[in-house]
Protein backbone atom coordinates (compact mmCIF):
# COMPACT_ATOMS: atom_id res chain seq x y z
CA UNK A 1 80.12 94.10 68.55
CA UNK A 2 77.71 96.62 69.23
CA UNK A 3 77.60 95.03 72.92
CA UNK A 4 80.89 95.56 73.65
CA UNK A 5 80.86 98.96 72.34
CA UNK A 6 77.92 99.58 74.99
CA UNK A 7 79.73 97.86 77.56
CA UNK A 8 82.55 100.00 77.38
CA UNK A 9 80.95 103.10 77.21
CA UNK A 10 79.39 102.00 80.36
CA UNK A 11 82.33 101.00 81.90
CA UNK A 12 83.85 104.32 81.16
CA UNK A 13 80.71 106.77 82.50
CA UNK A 14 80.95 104.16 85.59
CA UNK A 15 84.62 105.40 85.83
CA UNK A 16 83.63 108.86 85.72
CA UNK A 17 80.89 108.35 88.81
CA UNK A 18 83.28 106.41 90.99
CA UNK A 19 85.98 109.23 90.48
CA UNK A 20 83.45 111.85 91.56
CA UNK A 21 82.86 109.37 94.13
CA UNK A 22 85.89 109.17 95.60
CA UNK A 23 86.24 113.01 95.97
CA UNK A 24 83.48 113.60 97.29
CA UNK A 25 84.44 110.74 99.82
CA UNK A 26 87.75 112.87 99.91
CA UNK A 27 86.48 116.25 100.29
CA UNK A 28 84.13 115.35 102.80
CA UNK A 29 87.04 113.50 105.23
CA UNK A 30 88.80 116.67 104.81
CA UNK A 31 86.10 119.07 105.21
CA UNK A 32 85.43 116.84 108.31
CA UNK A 33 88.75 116.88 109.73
CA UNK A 34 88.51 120.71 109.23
CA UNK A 35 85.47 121.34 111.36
CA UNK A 36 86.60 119.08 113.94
CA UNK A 37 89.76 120.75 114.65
CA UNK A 38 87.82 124.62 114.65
CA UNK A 39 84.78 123.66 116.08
CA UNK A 40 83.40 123.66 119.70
CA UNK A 41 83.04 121.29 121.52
CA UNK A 42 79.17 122.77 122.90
CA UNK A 43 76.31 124.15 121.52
CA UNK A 44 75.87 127.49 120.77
CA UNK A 45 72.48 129.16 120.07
CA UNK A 46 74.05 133.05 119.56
CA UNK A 47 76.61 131.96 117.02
CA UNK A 48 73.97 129.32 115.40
CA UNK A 49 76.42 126.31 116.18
CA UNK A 50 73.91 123.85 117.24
CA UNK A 51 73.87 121.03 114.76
CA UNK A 52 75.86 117.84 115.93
CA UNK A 53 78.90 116.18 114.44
CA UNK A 54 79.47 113.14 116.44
CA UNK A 55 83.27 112.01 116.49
CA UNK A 56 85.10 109.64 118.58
CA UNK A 57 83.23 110.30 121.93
CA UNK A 58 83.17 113.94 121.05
CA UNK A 59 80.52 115.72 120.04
CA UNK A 60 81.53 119.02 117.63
CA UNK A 61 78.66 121.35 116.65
CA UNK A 62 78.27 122.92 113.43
CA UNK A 63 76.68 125.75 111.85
CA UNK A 64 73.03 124.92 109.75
CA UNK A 65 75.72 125.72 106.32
CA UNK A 66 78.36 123.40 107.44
CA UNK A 67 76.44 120.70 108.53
CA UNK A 68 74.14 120.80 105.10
CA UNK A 69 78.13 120.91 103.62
CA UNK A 70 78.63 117.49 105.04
CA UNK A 71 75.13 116.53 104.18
CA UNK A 72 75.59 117.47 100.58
CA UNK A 73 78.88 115.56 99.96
CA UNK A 74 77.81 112.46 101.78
CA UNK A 75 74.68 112.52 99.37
CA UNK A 76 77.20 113.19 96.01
CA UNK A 77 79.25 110.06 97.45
CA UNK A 78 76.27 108.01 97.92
CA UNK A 79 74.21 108.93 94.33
CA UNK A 80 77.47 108.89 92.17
CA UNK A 81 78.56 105.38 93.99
CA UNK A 82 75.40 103.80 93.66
CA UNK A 83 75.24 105.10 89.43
CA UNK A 84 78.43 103.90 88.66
CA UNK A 85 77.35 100.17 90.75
CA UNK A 86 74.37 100.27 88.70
CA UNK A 87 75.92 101.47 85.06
CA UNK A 88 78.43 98.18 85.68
CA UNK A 89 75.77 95.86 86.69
CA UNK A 90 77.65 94.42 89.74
CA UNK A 91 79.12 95.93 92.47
CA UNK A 92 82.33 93.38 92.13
CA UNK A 93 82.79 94.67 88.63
CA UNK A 94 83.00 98.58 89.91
CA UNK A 95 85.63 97.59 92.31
CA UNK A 96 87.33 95.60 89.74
CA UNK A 97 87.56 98.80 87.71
CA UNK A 98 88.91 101.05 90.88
CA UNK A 99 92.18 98.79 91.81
CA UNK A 100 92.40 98.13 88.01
CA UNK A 101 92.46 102.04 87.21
CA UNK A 102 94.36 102.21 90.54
CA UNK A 103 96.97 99.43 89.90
CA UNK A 104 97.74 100.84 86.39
CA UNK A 105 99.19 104.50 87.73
CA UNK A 106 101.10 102.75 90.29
CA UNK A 107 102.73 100.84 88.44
CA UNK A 108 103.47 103.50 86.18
CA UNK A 109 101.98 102.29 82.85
CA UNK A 110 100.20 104.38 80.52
CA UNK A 111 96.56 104.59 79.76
CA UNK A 112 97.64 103.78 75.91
CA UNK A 113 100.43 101.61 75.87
CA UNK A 114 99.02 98.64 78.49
CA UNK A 115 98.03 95.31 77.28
CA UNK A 116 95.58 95.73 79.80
CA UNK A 117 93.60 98.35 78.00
CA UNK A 118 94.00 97.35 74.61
CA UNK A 119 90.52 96.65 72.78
CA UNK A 120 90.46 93.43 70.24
CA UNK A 121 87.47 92.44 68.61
CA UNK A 122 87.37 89.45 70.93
CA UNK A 123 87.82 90.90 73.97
CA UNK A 124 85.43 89.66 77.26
CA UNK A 125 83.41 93.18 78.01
CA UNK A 126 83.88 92.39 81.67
CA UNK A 127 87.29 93.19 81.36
CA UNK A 128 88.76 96.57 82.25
CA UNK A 129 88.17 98.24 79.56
CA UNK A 130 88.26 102.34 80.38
CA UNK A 131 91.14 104.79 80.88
CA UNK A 132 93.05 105.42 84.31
CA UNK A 133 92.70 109.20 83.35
CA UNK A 134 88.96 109.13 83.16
CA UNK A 135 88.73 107.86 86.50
CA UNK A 136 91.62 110.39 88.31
CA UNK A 137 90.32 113.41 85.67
CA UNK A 138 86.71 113.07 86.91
CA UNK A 139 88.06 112.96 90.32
CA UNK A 140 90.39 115.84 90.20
CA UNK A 141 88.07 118.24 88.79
CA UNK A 142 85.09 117.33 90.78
CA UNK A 143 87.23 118.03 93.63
CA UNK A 144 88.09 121.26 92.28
CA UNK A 145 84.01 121.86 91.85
CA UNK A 146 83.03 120.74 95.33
CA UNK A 147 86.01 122.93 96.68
CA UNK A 148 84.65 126.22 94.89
CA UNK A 149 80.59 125.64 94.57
CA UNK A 150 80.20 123.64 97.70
CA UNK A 151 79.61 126.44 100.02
CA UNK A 152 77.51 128.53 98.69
CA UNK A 153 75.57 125.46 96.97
CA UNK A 154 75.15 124.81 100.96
CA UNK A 155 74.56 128.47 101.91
CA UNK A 156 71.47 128.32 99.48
CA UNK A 157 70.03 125.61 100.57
CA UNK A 158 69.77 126.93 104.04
CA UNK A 159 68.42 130.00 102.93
CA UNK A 160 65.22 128.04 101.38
CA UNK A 161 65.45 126.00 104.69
CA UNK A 162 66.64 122.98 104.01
CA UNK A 163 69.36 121.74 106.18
CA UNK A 164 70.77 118.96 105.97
CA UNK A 165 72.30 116.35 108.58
CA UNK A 166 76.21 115.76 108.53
């Protein structure tokens, strides 16, 4: 029993890293999108846009903050994924967990009432066993935390010198 408990405590914190996961996947695409629609398309040494941002043929550049921006979600994206892989044990099990969390809010069943969810005594641990909203909460207010702390979380970073690629 005490196994299965474990498991689906893991299964749940894995749930919780994949949705931070996904927005910072999220945040960076838009944050992305962003720069290359304001950004020029050559480098600039006076206004410190120097930094790269490769794009379809195009090449954007970015300041040193906005490019360690970039750099700091694609890290977030990378550590949280590869935790909530590792927490699971398999990487097929993670992604069983996504389009099960997914598959459940589209098809408009409740965290409490599906079959799905429900935990018997008996129950294989490698079934889903965690909560939708644990997934889409974690991923709604990390997005909400990269959208307020990630610029100045970038701004000091460049100030000790570290920048970042995007």
């Amino acid at each position: 029993m005490r196994s299965i408990s474990s498991a689906i405590r893991r299964q749940n914190i894995a749930l919780i890293l994949i949705g931070i996961a996904f927005s910072s996947l999220g945040y960076y695409l838009l944050l992305r999108s962003d720069f290359i629609d304001t950004q020029p398309r050559e480098a600039s040494s006076q206004s410190g846009l120097i930094y790269p941002l490769p794009s379809r043929g195009s090449t954007y550049f970015l300041s040193a903050a906005q490019s360690t921006e970039l750099g700091l979600l694609k890290y977030t994206f990378a550590a949280s994924f590869l935790l909530g892989v590792l927490l699971t044990r398999q990487a097929t099990q993670t992604v069983r967990l996504v389009i099960s969390a997914l598959s459940i809010v589209s098809a408009g069943t409740t965290p409490y009432s599906s079959k799905t969810l429900k935990r018997s005594p008996g129950k294989d641990p490698t079934e889903f066993n965690g909560s939708p909203a644990l997934f889409f909460g974690s991923a709604t207010l990390s997005f909400a935390v990269f959208w307020l702390s990630i610029s100045p979380a970038a701004s000091a970073l460049v100030h000790r010198g570290i920048i970042l690629p995007p």
